[in-house]
PDB file of N, CA and C in Angstrom:
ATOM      1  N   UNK A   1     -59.641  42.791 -37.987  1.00  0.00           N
ATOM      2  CA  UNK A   1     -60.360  42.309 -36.826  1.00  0.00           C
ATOM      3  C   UNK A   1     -59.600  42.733 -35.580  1.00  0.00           C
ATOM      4  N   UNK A   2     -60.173  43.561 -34.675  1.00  0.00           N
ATOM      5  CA  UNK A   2     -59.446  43.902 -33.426  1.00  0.00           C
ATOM      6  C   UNK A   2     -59.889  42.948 -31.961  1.00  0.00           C
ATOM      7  N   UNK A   3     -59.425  42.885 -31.665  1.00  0.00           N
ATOM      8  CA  UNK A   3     -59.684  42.047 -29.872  1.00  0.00           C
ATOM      9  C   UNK A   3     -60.136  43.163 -28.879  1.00  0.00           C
ATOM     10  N   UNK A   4     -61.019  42.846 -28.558  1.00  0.00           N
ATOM     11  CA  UNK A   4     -60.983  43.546 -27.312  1.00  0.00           C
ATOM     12  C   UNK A   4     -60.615  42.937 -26.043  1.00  0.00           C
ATOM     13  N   UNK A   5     -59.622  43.693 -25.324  1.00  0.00           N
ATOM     14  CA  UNK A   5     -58.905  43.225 -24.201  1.00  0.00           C
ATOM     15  C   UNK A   5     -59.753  43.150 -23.254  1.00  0.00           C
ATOM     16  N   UNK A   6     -60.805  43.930 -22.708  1.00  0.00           N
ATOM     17  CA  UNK A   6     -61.788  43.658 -21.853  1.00  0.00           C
ATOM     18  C   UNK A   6     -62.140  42.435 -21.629  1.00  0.00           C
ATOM     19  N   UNK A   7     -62.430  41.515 -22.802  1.00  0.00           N
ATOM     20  CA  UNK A   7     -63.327  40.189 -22.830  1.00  0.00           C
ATOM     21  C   UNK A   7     -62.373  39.053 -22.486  1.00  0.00           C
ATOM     22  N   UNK A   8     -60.924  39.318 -23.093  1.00  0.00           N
ATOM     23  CA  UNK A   8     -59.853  38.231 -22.716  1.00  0.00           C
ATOM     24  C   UNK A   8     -59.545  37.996 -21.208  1.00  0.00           C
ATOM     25  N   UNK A   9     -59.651  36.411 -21.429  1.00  0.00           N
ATOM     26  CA  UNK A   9     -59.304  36.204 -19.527  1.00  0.00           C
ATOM     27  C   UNK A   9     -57.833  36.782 -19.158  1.00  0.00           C
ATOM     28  N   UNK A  10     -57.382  37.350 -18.126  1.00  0.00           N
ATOM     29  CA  UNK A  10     -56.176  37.502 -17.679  1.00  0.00           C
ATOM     30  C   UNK A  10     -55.276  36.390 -17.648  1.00  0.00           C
ATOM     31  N   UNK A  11     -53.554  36.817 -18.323  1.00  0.00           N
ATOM     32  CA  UNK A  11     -53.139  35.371 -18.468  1.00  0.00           C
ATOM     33  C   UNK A  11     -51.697  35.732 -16.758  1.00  0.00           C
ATOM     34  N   UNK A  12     -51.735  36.732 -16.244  1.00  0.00           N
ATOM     35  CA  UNK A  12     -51.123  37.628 -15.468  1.00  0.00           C
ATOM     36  C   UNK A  12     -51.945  37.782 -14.178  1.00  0.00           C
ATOM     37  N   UNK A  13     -51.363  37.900 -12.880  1.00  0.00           N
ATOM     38  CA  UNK A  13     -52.029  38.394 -11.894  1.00  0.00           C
ATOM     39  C   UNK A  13     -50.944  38.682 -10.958  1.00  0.00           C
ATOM     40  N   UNK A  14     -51.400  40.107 -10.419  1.00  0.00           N
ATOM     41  CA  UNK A  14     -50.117  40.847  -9.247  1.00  0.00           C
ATOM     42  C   UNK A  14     -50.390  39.822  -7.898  1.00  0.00           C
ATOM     43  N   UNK A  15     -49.607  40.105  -7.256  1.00  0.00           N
ATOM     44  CA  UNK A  15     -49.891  39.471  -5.770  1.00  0.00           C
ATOM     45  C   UNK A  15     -50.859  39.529  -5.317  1.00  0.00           C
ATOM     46  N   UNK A  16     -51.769  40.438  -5.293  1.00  0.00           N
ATOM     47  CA  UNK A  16     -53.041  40.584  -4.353  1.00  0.00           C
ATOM     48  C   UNK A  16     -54.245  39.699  -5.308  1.00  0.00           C
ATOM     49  N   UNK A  17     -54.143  39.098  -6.458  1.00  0.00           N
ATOM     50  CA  UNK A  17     -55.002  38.417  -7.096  1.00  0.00           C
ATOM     51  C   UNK A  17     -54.544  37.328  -7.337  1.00  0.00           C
ATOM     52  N   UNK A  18     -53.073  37.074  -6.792  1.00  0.00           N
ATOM     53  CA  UNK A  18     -52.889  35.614  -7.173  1.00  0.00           C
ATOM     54  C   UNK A  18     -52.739  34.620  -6.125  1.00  0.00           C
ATOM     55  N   UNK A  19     -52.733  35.622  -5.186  1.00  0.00           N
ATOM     56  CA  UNK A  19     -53.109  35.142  -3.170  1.00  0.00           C
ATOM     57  C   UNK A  19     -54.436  34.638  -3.378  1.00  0.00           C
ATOM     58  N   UNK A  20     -55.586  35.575  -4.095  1.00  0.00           N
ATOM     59  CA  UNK A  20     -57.165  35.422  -3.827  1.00  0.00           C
ATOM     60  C   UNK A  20     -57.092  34.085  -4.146  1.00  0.00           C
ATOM     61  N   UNK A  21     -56.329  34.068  -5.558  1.00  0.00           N
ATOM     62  CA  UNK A  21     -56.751  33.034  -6.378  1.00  0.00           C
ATOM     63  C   UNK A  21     -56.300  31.706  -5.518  1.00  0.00           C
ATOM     64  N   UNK A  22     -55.031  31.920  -4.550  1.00  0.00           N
ATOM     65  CA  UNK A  22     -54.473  30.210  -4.011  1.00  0.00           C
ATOM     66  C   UNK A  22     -55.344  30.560  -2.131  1.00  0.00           C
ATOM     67  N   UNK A  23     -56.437  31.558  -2.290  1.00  0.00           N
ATOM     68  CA  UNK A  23     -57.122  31.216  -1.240  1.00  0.00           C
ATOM     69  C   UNK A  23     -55.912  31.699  -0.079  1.00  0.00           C
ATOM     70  N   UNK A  24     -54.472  32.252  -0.396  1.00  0.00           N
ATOM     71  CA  UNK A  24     -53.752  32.979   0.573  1.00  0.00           C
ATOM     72  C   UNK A  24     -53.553  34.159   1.228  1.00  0.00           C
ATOM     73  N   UNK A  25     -52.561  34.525   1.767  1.00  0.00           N
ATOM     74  CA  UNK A  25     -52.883  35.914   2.206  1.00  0.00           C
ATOM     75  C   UNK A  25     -51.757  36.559   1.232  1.00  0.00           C
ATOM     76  N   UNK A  26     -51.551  37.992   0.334  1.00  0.00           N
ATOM     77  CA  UNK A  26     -50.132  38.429  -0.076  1.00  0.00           C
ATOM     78  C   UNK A  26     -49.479  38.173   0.616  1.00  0.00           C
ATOM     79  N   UNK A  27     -49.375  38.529   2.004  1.00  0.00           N
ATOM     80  CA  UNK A  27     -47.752  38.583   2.805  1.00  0.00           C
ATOM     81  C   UNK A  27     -46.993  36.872   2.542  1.00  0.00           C
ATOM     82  N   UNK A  28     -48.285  36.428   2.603  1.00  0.00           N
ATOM     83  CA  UNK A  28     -47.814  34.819   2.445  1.00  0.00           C
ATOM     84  C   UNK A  28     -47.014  34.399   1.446  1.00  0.00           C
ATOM     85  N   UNK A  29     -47.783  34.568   0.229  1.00  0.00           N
ATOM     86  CA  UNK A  29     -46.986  34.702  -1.267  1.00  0.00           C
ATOM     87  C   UNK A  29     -45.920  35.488  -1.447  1.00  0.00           C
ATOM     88  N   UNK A  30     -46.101  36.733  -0.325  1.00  0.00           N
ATOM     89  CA  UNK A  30     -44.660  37.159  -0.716  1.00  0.00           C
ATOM     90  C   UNK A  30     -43.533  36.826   0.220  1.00  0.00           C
ATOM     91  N   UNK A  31     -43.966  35.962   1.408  1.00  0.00           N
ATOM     92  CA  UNK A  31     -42.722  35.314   2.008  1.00  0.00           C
ATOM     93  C   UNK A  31     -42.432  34.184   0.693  1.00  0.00           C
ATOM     94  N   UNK A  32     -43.729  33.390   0.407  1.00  0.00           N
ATOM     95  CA  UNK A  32     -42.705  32.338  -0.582  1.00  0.00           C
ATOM     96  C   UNK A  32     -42.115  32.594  -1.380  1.00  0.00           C
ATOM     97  N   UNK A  33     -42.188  34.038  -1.834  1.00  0.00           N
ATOM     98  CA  UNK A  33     -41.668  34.587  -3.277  1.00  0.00           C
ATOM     99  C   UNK A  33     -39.988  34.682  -2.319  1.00  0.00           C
ATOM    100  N   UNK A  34     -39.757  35.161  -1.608  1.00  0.00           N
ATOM    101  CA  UNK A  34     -38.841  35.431  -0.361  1.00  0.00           C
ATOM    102  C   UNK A  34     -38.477  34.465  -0.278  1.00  0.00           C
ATOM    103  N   UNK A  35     -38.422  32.887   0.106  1.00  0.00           N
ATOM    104  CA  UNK A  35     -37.831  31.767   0.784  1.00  0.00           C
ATOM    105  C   UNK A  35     -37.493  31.022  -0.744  1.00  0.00           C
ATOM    106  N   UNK A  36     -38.077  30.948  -2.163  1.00  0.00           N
ATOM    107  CA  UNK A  36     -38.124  30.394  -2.895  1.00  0.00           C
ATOM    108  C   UNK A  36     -38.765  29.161  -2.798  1.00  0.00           C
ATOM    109  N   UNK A  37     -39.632  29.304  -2.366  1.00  0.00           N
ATOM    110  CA  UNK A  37     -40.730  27.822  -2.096  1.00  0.00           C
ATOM    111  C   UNK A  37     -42.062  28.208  -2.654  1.00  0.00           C
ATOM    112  N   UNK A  38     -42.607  29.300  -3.276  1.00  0.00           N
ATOM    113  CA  UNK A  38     -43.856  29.588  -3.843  1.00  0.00           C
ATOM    114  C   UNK A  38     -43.885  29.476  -5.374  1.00  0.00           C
ATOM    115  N   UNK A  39     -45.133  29.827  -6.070  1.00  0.00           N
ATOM    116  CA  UNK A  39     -45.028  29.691  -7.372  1.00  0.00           C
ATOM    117  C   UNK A  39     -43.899  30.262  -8.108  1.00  0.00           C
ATOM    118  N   UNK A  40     -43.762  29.644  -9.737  1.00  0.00           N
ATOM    119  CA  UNK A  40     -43.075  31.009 -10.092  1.00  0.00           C
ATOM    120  C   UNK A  40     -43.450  31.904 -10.847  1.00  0.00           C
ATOM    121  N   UNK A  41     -42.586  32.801 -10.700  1.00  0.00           N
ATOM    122  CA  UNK A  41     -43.331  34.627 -10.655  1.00  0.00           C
ATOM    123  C   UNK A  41     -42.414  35.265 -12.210  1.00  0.00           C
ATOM    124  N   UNK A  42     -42.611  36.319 -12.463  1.00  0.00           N
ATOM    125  CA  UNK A  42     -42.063  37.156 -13.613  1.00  0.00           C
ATOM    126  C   UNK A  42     -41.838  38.437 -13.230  1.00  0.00           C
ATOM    127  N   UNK A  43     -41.347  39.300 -13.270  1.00  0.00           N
ATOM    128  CA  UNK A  43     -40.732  40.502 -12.836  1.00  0.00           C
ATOM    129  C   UNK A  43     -41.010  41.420 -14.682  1.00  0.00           C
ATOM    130  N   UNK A  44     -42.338  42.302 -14.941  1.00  0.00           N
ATOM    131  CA  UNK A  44     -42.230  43.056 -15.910  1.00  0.00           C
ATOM    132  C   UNK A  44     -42.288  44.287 -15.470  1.00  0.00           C
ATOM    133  N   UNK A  45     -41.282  45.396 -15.814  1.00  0.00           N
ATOM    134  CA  UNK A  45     -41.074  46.465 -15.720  1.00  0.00           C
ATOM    135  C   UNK A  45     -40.863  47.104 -14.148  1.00  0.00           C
ATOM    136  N   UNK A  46     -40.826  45.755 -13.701  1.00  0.00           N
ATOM    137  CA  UNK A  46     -40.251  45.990 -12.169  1.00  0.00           C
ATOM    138  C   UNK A  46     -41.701  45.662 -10.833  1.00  0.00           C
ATOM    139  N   UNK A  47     -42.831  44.831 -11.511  1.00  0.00           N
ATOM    140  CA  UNK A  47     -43.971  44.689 -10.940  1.00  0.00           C
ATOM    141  C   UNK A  47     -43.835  42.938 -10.696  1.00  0.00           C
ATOM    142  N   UNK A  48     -44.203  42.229 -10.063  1.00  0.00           N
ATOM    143  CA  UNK A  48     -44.305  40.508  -9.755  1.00  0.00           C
ATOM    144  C   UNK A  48     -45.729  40.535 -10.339  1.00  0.00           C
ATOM    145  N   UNK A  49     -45.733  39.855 -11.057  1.00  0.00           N
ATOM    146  CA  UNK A  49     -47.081  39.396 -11.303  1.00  0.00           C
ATOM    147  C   UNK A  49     -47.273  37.204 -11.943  1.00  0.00           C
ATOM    148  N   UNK A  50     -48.133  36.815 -11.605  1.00  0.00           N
ATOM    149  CA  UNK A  50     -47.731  35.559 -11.879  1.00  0.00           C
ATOM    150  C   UNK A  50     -48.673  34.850 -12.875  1.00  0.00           C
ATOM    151  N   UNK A  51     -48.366  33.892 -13.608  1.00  0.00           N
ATOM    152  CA  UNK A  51     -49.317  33.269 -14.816  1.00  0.00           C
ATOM    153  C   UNK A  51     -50.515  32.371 -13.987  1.00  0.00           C
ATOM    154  N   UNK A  52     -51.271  31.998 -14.333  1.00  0.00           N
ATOM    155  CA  UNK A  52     -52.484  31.648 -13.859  1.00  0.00           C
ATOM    156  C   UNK A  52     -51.862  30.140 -13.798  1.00  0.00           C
ATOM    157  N   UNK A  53     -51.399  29.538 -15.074  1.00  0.00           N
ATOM    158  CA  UNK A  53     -50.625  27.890 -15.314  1.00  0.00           C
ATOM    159  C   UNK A  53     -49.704  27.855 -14.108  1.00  0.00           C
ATOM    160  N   UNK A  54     -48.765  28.612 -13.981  1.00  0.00           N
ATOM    161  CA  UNK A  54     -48.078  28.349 -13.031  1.00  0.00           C
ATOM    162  C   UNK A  54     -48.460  28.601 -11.362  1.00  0.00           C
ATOM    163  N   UNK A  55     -49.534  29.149 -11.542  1.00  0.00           N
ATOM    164  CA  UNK A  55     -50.436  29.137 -10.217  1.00  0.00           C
ATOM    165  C   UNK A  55     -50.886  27.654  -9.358  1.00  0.00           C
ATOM    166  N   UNK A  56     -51.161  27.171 -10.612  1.00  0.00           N
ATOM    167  CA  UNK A  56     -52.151  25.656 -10.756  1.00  0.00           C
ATOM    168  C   UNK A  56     -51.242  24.653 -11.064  1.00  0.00           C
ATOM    169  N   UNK A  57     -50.324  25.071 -11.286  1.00  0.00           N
ATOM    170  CA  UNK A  57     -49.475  23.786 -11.428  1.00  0.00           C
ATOM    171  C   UNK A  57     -48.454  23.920  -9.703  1.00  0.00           C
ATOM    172  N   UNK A  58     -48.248  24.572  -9.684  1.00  0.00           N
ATOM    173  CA  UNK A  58     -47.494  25.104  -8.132  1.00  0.00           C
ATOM    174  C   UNK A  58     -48.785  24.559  -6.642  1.00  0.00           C
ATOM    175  N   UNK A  59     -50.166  24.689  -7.191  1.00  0.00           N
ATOM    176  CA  UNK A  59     -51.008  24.038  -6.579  1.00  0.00           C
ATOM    177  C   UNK A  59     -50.978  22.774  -6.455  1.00  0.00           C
ATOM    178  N   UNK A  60     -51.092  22.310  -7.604  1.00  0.00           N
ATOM    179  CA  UNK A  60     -51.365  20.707  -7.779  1.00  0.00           C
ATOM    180  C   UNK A  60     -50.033  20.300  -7.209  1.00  0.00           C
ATOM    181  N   UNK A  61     -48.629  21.022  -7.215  1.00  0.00           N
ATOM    182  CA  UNK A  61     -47.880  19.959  -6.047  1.00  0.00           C
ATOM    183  C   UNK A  61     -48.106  19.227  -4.624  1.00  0.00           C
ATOM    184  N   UNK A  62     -48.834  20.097  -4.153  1.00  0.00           N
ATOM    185  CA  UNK A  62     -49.515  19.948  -3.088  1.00  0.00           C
ATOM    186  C   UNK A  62     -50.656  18.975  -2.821  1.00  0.00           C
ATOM    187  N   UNK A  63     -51.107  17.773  -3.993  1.00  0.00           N
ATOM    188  CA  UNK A  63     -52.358  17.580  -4.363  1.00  0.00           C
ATOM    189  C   UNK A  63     -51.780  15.919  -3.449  1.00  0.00           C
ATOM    190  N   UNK A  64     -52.370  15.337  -2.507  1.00  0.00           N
ATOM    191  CA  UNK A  64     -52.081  14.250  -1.670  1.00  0.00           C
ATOM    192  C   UNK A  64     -53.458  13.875  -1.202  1.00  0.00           C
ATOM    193  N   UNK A  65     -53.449  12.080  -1.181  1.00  0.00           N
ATOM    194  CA  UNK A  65     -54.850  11.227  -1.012  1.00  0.00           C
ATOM    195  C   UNK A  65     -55.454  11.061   0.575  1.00  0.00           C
ATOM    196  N   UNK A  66     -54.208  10.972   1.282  1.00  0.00           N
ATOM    197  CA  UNK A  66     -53.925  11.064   3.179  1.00  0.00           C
ATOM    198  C   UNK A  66     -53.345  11.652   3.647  1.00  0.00           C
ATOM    199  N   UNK A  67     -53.219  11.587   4.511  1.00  0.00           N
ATOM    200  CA  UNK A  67     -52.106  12.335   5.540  1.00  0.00           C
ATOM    201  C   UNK A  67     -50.799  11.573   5.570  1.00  0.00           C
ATOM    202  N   UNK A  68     -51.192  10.841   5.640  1.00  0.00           N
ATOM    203  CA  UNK A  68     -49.418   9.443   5.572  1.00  0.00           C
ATOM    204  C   UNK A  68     -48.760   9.500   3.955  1.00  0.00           C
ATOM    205  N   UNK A  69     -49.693   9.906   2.962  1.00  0.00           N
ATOM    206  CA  UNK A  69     -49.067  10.305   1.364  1.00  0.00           C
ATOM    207  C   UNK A  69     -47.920  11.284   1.445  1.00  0.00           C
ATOM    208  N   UNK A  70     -46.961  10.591   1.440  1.00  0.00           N
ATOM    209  CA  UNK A  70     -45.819  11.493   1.262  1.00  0.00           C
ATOM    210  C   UNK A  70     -45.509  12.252   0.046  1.00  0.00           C
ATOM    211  N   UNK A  71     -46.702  11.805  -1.223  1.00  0.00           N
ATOM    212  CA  UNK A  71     -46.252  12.311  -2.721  1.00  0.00           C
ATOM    213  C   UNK A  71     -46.666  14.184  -2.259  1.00  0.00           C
ATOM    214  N   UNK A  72     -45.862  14.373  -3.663  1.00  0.00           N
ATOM    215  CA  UNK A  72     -46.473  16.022  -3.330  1.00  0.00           C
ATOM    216  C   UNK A  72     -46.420  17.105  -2.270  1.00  0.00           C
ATOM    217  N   UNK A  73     -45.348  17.657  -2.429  1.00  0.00           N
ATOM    218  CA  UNK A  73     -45.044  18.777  -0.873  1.00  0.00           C
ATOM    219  C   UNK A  73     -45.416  20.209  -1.004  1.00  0.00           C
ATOM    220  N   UNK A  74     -45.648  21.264  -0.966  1.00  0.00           N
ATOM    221  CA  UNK A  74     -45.878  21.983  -1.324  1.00  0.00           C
ATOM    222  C   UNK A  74     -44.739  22.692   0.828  1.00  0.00           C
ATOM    223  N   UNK A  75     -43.669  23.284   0.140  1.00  0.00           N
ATOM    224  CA  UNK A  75     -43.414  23.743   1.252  1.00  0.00           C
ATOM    225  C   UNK A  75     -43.781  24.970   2.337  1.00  0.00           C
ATOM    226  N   UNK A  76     -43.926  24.785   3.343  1.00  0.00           N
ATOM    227  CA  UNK A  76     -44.260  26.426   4.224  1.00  0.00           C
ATOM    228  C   UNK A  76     -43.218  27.871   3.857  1.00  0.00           C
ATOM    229  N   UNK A  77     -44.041  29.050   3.912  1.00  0.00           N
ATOM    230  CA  UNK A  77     -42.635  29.953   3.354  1.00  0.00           C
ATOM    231  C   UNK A  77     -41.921  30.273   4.553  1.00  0.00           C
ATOM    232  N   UNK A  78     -41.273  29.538   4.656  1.00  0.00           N
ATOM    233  CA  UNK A  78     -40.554  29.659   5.518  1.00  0.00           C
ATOM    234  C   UNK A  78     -38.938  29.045   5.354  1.00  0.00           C
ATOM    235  N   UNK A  79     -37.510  29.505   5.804  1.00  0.00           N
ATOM    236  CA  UNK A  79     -36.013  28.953   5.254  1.00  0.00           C
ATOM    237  C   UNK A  79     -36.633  27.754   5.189  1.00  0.00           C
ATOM    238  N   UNK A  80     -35.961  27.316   4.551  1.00  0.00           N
ATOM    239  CA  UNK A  80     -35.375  25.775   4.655  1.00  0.00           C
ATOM    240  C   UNK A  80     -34.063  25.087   4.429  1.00  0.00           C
ATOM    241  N   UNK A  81     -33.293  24.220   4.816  1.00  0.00           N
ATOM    242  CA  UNK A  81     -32.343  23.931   4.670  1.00  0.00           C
ATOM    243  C   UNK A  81     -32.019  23.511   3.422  1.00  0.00           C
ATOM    244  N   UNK A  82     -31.273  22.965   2.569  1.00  0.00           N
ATOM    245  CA  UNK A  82     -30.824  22.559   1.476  1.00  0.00           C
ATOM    246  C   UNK A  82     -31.201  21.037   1.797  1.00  0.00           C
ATOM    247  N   UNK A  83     -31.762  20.144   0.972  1.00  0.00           N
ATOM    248  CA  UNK A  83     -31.782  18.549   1.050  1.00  0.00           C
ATOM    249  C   UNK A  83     -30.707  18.184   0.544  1.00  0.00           C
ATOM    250  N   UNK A  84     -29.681  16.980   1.230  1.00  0.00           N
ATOM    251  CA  UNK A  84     -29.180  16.331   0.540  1.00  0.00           C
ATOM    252  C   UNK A  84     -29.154  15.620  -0.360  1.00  0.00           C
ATOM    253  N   UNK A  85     -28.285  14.973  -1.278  1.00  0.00           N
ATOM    254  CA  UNK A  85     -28.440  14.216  -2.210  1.00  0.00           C
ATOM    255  C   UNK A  85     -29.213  12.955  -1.912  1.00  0.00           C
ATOM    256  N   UNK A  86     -28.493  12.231  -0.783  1.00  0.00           N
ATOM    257  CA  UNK A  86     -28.683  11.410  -0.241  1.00  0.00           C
ATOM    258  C   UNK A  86     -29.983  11.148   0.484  1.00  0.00           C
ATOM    259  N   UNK A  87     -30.886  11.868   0.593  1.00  0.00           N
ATOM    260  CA  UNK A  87     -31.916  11.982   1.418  1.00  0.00           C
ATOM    261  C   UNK A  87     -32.824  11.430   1.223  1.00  0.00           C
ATOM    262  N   UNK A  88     -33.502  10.369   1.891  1.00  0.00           N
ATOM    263  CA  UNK A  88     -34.631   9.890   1.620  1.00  0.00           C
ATOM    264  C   UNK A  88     -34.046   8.406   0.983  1.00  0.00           C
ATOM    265  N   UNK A  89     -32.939   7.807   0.854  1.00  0.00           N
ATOM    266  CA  UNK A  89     -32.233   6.813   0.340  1.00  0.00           C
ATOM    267  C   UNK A  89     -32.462   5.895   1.950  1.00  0.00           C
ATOM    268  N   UNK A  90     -32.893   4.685   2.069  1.00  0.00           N
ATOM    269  CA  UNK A  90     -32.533   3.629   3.075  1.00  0.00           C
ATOM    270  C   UNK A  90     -31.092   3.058   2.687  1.00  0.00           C
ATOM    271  N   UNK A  91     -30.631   3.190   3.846  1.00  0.00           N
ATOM    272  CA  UNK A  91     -29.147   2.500   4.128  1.00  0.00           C
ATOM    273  C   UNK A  91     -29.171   0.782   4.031  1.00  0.00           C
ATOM    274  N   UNK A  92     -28.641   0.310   3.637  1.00  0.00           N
ATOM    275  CA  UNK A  92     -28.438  -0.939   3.412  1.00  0.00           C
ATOM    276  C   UNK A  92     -27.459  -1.890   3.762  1.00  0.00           C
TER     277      UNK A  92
END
């Protein structure tokens, strides 16, 4: 019994299809690929291409009920500083 690859969904997508897919622009994805704040990615034979799961799961961080919901960040690609340990702890 052979498969035909045609019919199988893609489990892989390069930058320019995995932008479509988060509704971004490449340059965008590839600053986050750059800052380390975007999905994560795989490097085969020297190409980025990214899993569809880790597309959607890198999405759903981002997934918040209000604006005041602090759950779930999904950061801008842009530096960011290192968080402390301590951060987000009330002093007592």
């Amino acid at each position: 019994m052979t498969t035909n690859l045609a019919t199988l969904p893609p489990r892989f997508l390069r930058t320019k299809e995995a932008a479509e897919f988060l509704s971004l622009s490449a340059r965008t994805l590839e600053k986050h690929r750059t800052y380390g704040t975007g999905p994560a990615y795989r490097k085969l034979g020297g190409r980025v291409v990214y899993a569809i799961d880790d597309l959607e799961a890198w999405a759903e961080r981002g997934v918040v009920t209000s604006t005041s919901d602090p759950r779930g960040r999904v950061l801008p690609a842009k530096r960011h500083e290192p968080v402390p340990a301590h951060a987000g702890r009330h002093a007592r």
